[in-house]
Protein backbone atom coordinates (compact mmCIF):
# COMPACT_ATOMS: atom_id res chain seq x y z
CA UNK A 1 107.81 129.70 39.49
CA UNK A 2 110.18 126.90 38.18
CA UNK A 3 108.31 123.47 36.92
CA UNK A 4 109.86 120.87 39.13
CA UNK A 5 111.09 117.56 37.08
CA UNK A 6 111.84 114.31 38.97
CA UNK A 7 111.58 111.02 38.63
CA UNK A 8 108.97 108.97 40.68
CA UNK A 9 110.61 106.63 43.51
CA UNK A 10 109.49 103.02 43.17
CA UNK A 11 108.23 101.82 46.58
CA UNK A 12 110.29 99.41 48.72
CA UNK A 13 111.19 95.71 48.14
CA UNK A 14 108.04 94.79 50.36
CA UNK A 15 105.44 96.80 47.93
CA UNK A 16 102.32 95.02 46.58
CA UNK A 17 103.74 95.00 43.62
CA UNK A 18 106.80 92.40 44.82
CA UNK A 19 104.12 89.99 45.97
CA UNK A 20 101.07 90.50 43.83
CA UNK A 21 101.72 87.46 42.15
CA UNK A 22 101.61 85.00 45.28
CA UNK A 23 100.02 86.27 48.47
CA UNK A 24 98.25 89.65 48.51
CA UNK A 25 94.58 89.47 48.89
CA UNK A 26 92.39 92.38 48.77
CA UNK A 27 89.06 93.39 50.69
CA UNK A 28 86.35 94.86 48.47
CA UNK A 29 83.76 96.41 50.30
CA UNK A 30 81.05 96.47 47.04
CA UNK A 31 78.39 94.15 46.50
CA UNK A 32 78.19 92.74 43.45
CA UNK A 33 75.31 94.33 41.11
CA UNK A 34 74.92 98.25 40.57
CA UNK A 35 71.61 99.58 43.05
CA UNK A 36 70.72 103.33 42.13
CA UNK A 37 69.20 105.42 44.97
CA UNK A 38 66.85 107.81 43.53
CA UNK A 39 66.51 109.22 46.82
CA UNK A 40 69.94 110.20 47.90
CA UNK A 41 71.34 113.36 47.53
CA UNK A 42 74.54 114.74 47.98
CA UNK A 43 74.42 118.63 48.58
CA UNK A 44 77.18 121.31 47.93
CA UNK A 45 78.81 123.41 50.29
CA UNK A 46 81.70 125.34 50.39
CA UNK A 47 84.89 123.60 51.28
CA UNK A 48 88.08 125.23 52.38
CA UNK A 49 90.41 122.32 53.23
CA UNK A 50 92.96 120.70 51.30
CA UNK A 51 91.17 117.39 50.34
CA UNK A 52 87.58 116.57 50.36
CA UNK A 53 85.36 113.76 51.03
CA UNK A 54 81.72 112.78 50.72
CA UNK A 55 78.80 114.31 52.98
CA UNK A 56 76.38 112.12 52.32
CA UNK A 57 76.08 108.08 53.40
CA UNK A 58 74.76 107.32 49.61
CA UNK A 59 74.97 108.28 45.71
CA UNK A 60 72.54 109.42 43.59
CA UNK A 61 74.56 107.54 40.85
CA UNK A 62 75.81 104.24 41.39
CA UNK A 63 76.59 102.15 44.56
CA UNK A 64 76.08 103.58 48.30
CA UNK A 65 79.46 104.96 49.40
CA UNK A 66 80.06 106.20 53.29
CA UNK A 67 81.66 109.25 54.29
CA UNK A 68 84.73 107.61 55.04
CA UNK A 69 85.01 105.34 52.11
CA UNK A 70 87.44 105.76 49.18
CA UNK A 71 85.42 105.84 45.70
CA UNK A 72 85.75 106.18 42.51
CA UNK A 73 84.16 108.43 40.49
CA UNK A 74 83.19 108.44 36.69
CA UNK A 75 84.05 111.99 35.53
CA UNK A 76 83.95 110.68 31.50
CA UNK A 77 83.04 107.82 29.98
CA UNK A 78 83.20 108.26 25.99
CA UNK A 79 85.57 108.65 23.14
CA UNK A 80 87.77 111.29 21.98
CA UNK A 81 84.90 113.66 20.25
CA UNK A 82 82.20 112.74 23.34
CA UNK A 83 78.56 112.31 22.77
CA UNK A 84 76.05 113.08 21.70
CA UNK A 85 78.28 114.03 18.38
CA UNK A 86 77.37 117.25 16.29
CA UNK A 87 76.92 115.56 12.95
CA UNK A 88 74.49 113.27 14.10
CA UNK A 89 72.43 115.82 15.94
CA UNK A 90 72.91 118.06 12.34
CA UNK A 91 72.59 115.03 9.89
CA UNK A 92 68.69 115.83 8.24
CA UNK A 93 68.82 112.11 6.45
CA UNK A 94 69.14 109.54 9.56
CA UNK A 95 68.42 109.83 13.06
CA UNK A 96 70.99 108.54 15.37
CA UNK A 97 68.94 106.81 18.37
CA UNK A 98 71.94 107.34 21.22
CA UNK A 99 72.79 110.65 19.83
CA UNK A 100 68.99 111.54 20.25
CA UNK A 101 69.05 109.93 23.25
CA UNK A 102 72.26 111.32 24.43
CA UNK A 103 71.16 115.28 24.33
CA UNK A 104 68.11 114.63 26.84
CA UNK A 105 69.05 115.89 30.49
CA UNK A 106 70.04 112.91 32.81
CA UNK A 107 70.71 110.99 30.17
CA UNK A 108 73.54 107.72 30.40
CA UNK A 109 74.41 108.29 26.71
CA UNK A 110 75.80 111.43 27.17
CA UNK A 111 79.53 110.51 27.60
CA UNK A 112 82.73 113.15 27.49
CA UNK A 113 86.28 112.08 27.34
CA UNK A 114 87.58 109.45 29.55
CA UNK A 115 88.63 110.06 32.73
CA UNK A 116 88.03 108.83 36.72
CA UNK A 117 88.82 110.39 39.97
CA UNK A 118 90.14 108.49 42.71
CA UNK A 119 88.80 110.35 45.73
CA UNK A 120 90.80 108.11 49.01
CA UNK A 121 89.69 108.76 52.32
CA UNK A 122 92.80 108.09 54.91
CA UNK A 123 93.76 109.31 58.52
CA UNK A 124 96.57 111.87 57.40
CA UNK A 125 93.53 113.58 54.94
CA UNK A 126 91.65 112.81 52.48
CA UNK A 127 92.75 113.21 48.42
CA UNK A 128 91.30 113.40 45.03
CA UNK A 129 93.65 111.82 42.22
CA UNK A 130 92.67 112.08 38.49
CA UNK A 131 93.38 109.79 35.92
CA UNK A 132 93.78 112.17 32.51
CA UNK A 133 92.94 115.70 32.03
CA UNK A 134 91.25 115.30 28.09
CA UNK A 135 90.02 118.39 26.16
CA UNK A 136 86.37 118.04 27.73
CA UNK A 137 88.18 117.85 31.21
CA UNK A 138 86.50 121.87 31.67
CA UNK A 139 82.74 120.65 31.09
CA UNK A 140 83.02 117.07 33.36
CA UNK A 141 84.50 118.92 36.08
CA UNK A 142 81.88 121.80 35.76
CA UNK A 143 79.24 119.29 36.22
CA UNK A 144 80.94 116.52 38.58
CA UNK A 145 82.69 118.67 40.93
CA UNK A 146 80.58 120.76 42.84
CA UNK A 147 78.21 117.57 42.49
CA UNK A 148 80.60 115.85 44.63
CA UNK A 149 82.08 118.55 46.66
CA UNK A 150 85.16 118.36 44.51
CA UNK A 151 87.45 121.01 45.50
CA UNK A 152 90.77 120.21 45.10
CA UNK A 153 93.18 117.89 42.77
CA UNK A 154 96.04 116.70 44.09
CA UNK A 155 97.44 115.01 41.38
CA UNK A 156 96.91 113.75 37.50
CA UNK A 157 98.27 110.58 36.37
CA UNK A 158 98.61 110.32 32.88
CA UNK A 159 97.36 107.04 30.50
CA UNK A 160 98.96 108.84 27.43
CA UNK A 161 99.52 112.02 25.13
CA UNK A 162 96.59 111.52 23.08
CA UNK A 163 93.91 114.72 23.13
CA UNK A 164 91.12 112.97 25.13
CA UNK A 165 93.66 112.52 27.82
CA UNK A 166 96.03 115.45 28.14
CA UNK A 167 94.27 118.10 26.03
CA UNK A 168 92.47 119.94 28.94
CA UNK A 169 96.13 120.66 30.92
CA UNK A 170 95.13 124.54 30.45
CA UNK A 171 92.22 124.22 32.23
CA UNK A 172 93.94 123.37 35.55
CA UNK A 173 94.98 127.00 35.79
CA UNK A 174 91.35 127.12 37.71
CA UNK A 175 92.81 125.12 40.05
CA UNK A 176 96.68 126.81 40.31
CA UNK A 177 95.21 130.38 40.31
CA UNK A 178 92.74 129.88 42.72
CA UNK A 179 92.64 126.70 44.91
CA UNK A 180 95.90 125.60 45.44
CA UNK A 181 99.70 126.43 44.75
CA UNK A 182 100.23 123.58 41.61
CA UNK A 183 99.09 120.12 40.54
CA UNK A 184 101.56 117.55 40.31
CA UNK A 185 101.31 115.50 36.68
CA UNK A 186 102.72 111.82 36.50
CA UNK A 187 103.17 110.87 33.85
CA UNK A 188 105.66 108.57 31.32
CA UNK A 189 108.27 110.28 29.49
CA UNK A 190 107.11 109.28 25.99
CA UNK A 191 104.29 111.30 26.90
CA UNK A 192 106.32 113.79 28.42
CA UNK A 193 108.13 114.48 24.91
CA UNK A 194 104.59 114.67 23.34
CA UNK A 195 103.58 117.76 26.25
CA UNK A 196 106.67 119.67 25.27
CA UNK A 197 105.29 120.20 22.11
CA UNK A 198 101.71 120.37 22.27
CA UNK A 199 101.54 122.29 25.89
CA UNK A 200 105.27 123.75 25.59
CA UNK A 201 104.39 126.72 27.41
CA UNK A 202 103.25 124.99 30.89
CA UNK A 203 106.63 122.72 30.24
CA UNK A 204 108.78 125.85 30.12
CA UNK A 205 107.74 129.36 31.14
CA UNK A 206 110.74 131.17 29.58
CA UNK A 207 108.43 132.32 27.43
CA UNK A 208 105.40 133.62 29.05
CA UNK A 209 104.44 137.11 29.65
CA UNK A 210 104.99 138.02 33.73
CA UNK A 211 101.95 138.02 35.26
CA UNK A 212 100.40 135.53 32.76
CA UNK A 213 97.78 133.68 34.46
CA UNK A 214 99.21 129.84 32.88
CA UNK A 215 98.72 126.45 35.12
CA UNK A 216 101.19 125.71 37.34
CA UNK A 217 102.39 121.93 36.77
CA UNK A 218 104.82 119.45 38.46
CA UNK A 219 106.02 117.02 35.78
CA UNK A 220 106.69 113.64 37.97
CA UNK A 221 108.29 111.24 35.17
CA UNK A 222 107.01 107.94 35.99
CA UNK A 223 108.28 104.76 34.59
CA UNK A 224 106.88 101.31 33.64
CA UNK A 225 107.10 100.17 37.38
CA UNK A 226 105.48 100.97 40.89
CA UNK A 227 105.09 104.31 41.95
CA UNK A 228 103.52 106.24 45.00
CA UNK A 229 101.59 109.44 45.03
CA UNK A 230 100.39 110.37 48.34
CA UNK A 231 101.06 107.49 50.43
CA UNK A 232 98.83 105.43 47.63
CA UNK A 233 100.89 102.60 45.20
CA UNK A 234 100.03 102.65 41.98
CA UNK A 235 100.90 100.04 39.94
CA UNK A 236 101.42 100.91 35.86
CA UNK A 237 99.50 98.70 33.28
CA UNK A 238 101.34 98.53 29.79
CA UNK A 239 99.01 97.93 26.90
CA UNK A 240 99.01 98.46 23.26
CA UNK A 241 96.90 101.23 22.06
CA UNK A 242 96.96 100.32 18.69
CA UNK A 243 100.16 99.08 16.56
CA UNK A 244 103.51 100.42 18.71
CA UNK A 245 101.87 102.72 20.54
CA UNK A 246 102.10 102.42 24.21
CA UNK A 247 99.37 103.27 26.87
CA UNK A 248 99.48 102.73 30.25
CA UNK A 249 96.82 101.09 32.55
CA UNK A 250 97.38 101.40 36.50
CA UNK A 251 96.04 99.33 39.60
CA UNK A 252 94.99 100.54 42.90
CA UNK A 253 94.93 98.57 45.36
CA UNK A 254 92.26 95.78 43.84
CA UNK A 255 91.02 98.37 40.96
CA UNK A 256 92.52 97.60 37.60
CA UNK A 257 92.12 100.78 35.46
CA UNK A 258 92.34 100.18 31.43
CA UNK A 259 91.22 103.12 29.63
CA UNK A 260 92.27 102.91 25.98
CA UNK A 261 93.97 99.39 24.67
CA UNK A 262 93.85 97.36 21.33
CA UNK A 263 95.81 94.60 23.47
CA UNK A 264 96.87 93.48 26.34
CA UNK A 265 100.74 92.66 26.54
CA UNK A 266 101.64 89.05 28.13
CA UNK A 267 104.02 90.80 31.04
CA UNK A 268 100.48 92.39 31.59
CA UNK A 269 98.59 89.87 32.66
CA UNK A 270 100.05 88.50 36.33
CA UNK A 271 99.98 92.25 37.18
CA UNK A 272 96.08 91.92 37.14
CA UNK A 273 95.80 88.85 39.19
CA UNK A 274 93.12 89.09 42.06
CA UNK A 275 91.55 92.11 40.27
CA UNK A 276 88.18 92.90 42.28
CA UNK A 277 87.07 96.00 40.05
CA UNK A 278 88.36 95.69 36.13
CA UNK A 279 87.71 99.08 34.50
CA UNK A 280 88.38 98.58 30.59
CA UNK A 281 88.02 99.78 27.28
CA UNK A 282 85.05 98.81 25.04
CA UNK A 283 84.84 100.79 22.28
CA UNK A 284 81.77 99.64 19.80
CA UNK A 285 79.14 96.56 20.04
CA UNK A 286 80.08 94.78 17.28
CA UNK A 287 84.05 94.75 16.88
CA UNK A 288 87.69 95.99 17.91
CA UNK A 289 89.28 99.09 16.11
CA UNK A 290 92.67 99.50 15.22
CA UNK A 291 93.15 101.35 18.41
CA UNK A 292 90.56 99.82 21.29
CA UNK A 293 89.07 96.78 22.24
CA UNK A 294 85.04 96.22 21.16
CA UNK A 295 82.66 94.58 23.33
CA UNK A 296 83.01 90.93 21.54
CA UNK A 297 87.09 91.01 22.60
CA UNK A 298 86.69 92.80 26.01
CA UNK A 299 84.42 90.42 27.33
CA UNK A 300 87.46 87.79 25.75
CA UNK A 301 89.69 89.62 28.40
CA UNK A 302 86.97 89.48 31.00
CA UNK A 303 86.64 85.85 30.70
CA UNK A 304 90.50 85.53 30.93
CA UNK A 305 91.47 87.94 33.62
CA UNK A 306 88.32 86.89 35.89
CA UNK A 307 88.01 90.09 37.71
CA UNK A 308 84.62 89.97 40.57
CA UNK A 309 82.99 92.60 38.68
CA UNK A 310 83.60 95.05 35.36
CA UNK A 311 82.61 98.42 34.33
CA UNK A 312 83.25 98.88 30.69
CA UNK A 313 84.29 102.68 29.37
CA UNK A 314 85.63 104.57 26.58
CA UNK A 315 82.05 103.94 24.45
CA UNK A 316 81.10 105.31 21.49
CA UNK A 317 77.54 106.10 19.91
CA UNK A 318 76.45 102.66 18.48
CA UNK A 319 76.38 101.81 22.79
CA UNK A 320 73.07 102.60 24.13
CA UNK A 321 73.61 102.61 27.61
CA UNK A 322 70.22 99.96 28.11
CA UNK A 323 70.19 98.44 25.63
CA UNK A 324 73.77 97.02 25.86
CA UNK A 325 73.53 96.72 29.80
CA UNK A 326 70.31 94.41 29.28
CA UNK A 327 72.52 92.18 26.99
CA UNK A 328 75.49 92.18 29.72
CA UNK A 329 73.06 91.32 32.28
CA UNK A 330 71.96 88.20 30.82
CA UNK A 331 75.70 86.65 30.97
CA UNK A 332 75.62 87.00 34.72
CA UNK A 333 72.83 84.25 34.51
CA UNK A 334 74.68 82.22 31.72
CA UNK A 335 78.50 82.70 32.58
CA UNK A 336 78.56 83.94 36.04
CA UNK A 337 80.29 87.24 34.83
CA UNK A 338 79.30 90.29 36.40
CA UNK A 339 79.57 93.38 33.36
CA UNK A 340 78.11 96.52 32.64
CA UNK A 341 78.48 99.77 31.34
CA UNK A 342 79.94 102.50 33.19
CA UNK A 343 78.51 106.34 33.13
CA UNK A 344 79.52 109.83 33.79
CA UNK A 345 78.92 110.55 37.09
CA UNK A 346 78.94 106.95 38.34
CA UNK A 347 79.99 106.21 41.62
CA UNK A 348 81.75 103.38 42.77
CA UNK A 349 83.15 102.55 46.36
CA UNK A 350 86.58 100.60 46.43
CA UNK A 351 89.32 99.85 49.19
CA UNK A 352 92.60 101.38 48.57
């Protein structure tokens, strides 16, 4: 079968994106503190439609979300080589408390690449969209899908070309060979070069063996401007992931989504106005890399975007999952700013 390549349409002159800046106001449905229910459980069962929703009325992990509310959904939290990481759990001369930490069953430490899945309940059928397919995207899946009766995707949406966020495109073969006909990739065509080379087979099949059991992939090249994918608009996010590199950010609906960014771009920043959910990048306690923002400078952006509540991601192994969220908690009493760390597996309702 032939890999269809198109360009995305951007949505009409009366999109959210042409009045974002002046009018639009969003509902949020979430309260504003994360409540756990120990006592909830969502139980599997097999699923034979196209899109799937939530059985139960609450989460095990996170905030309560109805059966007919859109969510989204945690499915990796960490950086590019997850945690716990080998060498600490192998290093005989120092301990590594979240790494320790990290390898116990249940625990919030334990963080694979990052990634969320937009699962949007509507009247035409639900969907599930996923934000980045990274080369852990086998084991989150494994664990989060039949969680959350997961069954289908029904598209990716690419941040960039980086490992941790296109490296597990071979692993949607699962899905082509045996749950549905293809899964349609957005994504920008800087990033589009990149897949050519590192997944040149799934780009073009000239090459593969008949009968080969290879993903099958619709490459949907998506520009720096509003796009739609299944009725939904999402709105791209440029930021800087480190000197000249470009990554992309989107927003849906009130949801701002910032995954991997050493800075934020001017242009940026109006496109974020009336952000209910922020979802950003937080690297390390202590200070910024060359490539993503630390605590000290996302909480900066925090203060300067004003979102009603943030979920940092993208942490690394000096950010015990407590021990940081007691510190964040505090600045709700001091500043008024509601910020925590997210988890894999967490489960957060949102109006799209």
């Amino acid at each position: 079968m032939a890999v269809f390549l198109g360009i995305v349409r951007p949505p009409s002159q009366h999109s959210l994106f042409s009045i974002i800046r002046f009018t639009r106001q969003f509902s949020f449905t979430n309260n504003n503190s994360i409540s756990i229910s120990k006592k909830a459980k969502l139980q599997f069962k097999p699923f034979f439609t196209a899109s799937l929703h939530s059985s139960s009325a609450s989460s095990r992990n996170g905030d309560e979300v109805s059966a007919n509310q859109s969510e989204i959904i945690f499915i990796g939290t960490g950086t590019s080589e997850g945690i716990p990481r080998v060498s600490c759990l192998t290093n005989p001369l120092k301990t590594c408390p979240v790494c320790s930490k990290a390898k116990e069953p249940g625990s919030r430490n334990r963080r694979l690449n990052t990634s969320i899945l937009i699962r949007r309940t509507r009247p035409s059928g639900n969907c599930n969209l996923l934000v980045d397919v990274g080369k852990f995207f086998y084991h989150s899946a494994l664990k989060w899908f039949p969680s959350y009766g997961i069954r289908t995707i029904d598209a990716v949406i690419i941040t960039h070309s980086h490992a941790d966020a296109i490296g597990g495109m071979d692993d949607l073969r699962d899905w082509t060979n045996n749950v549905q006909p293809s899964v349609p990739i957005y994504v920008a065509s800087r990033d589009f070069e990149v897949m050519k080379k590192t997944h040149y087979y799934l780009v073009d099949k000239s090459s593969v063996v008949e009968g080969a059991a290879v993903s099958e992939l619709q490459f949907n090249i998506i520009k720096e401007d509003p796009f739609i994918v299944h009725d939904l608009e999402i709105i791209p996010l440029p930021v800087w992931h480190g000197p000249g590199y470009r990554s992309l950010g989107f927003r849906f609906g009130s949801t701002c989504y910032i995954s991997d960014a050493s800075d934020i771009p001017e242009e940026t920043y109006p496109l974020l106005h009336d952000c209910e959910l922020l979802i950003l990048d937080a690297l390390r306690p202590d200070r910024s890399s060359s490539t993503h923002f630390g605590l000290p400078r996302a909480l900066d952006e925090v203060r300067k975007i004003k979102p009603k509540r943030t979920l940092f991601t993208g942490m690394m192994h000096l950010m015990d999952h407590e021990v940081v969220n007691e510190r964040l908690l505090k600045l709700k009493e001091t500043e008024g700013i509601d910020v925590q760390l997210s988890y894999d597996g967490l489960r957060v309702p949102v109006s799209l």
